[in-house]
C-alpha atoms as a PDB file:
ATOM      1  CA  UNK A   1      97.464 111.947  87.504  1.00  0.00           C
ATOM      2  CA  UNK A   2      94.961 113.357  84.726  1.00  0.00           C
ATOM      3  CA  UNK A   3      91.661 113.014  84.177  1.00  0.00           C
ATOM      4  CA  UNK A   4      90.554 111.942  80.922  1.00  0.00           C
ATOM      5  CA  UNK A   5      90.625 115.379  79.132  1.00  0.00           C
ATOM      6  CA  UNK A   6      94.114 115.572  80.142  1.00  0.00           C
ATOM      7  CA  UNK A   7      93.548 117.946  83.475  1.00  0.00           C
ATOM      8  CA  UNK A   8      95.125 117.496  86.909  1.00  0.00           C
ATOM      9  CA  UNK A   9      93.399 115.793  89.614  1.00  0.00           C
ATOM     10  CA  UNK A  10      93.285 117.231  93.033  1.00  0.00           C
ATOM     11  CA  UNK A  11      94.666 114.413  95.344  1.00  0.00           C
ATOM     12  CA  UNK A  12      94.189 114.065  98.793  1.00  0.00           C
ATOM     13  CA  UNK A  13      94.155 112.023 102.120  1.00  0.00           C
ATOM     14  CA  UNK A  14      91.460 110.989 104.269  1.00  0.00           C
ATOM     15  CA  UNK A  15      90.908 109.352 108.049  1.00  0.00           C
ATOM     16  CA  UNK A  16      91.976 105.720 109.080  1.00  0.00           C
ATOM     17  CA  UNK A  17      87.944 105.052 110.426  1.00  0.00           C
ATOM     18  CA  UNK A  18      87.478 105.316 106.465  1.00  0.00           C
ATOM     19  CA  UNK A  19      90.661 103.351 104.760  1.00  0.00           C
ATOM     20  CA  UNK A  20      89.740 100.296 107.347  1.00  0.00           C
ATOM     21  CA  UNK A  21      86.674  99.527 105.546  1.00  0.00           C
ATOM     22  CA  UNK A  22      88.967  98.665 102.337  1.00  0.00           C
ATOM     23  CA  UNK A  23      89.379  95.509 103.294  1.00  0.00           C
ATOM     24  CA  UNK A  24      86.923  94.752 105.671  1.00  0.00           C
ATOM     25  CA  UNK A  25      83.218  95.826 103.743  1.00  0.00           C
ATOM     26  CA  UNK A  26      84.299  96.930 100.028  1.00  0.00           C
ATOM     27  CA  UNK A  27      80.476  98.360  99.547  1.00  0.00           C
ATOM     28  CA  UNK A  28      80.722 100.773 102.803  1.00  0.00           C
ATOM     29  CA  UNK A  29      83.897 102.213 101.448  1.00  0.00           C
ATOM     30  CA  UNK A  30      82.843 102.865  98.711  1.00  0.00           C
ATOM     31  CA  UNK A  31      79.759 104.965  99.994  1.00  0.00           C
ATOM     32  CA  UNK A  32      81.840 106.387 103.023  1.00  0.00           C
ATOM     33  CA  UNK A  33      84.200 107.478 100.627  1.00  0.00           C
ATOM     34  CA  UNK A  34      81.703 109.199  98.195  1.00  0.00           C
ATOM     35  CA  UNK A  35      79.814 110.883 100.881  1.00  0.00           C
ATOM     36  CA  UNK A  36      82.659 112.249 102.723  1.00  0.00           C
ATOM     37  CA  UNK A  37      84.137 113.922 100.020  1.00  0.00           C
ATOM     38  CA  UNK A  38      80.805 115.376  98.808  1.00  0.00           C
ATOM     39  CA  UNK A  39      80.647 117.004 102.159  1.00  0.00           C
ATOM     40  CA  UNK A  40      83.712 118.402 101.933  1.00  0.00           C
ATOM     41  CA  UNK A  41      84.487 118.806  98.342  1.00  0.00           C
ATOM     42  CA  UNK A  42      80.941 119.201  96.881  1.00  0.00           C
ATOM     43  CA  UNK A  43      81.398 119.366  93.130  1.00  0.00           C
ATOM     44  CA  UNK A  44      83.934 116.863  93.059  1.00  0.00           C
ATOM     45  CA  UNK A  45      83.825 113.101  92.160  1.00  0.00           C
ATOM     46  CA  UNK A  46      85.855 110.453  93.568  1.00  0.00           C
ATOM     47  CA  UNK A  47      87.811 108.867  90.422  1.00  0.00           C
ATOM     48  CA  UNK A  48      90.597 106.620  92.031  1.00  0.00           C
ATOM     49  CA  UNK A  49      91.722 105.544  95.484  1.00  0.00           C
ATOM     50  CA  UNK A  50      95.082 104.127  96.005  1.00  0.00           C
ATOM     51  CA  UNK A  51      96.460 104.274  99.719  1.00  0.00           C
ATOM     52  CA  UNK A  52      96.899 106.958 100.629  1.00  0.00           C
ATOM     53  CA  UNK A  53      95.921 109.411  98.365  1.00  0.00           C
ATOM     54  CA  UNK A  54      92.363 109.484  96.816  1.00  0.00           C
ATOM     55  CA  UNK A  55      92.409 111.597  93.202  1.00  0.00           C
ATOM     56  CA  UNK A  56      88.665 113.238  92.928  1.00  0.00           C
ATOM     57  CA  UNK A  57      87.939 115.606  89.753  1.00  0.00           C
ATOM     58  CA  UNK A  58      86.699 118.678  89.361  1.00  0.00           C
ATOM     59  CA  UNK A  59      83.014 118.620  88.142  1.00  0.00           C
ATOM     60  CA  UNK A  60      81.973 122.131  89.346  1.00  0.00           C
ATOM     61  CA  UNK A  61      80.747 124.080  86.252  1.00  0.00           C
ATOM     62  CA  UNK A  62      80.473 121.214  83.924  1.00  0.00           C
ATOM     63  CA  UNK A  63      77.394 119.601  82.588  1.00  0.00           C
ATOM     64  CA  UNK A  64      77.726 115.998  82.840  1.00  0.00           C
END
């Protein structure tokens, strides 16, 4: 998958504490999901989830 200047999205996986909220409080996914990928990928955003991969961008460097 590409972002929307054409580059490749990093994709990757994260805990079953975190995908259980899907379905069960949409709003603490969401914010679960953000925060633990800006601990571990600061720089990054979060652009799609579908289980079980989540595709986050690379925003280091740029000027948003």
């Amino acid at each position: 998958m590409n972002d929307e200047f054409g580059q490749p999205m990093l994709r990757s996986l994260m805990g079953n504490r975190i995908w259980r909220l899907m379905s069960s409080d949409p709003d603490e996914f969401k914010r679960e999901t953000r925060a633990y990928f800006s601990r571990g990928y600061p720089g990054w955003t979060v652009m799609k989830v579908k289980y079980p991969i989540v595709f986050l961008r690379d925003d280091r460097g740029h000027k948003t």
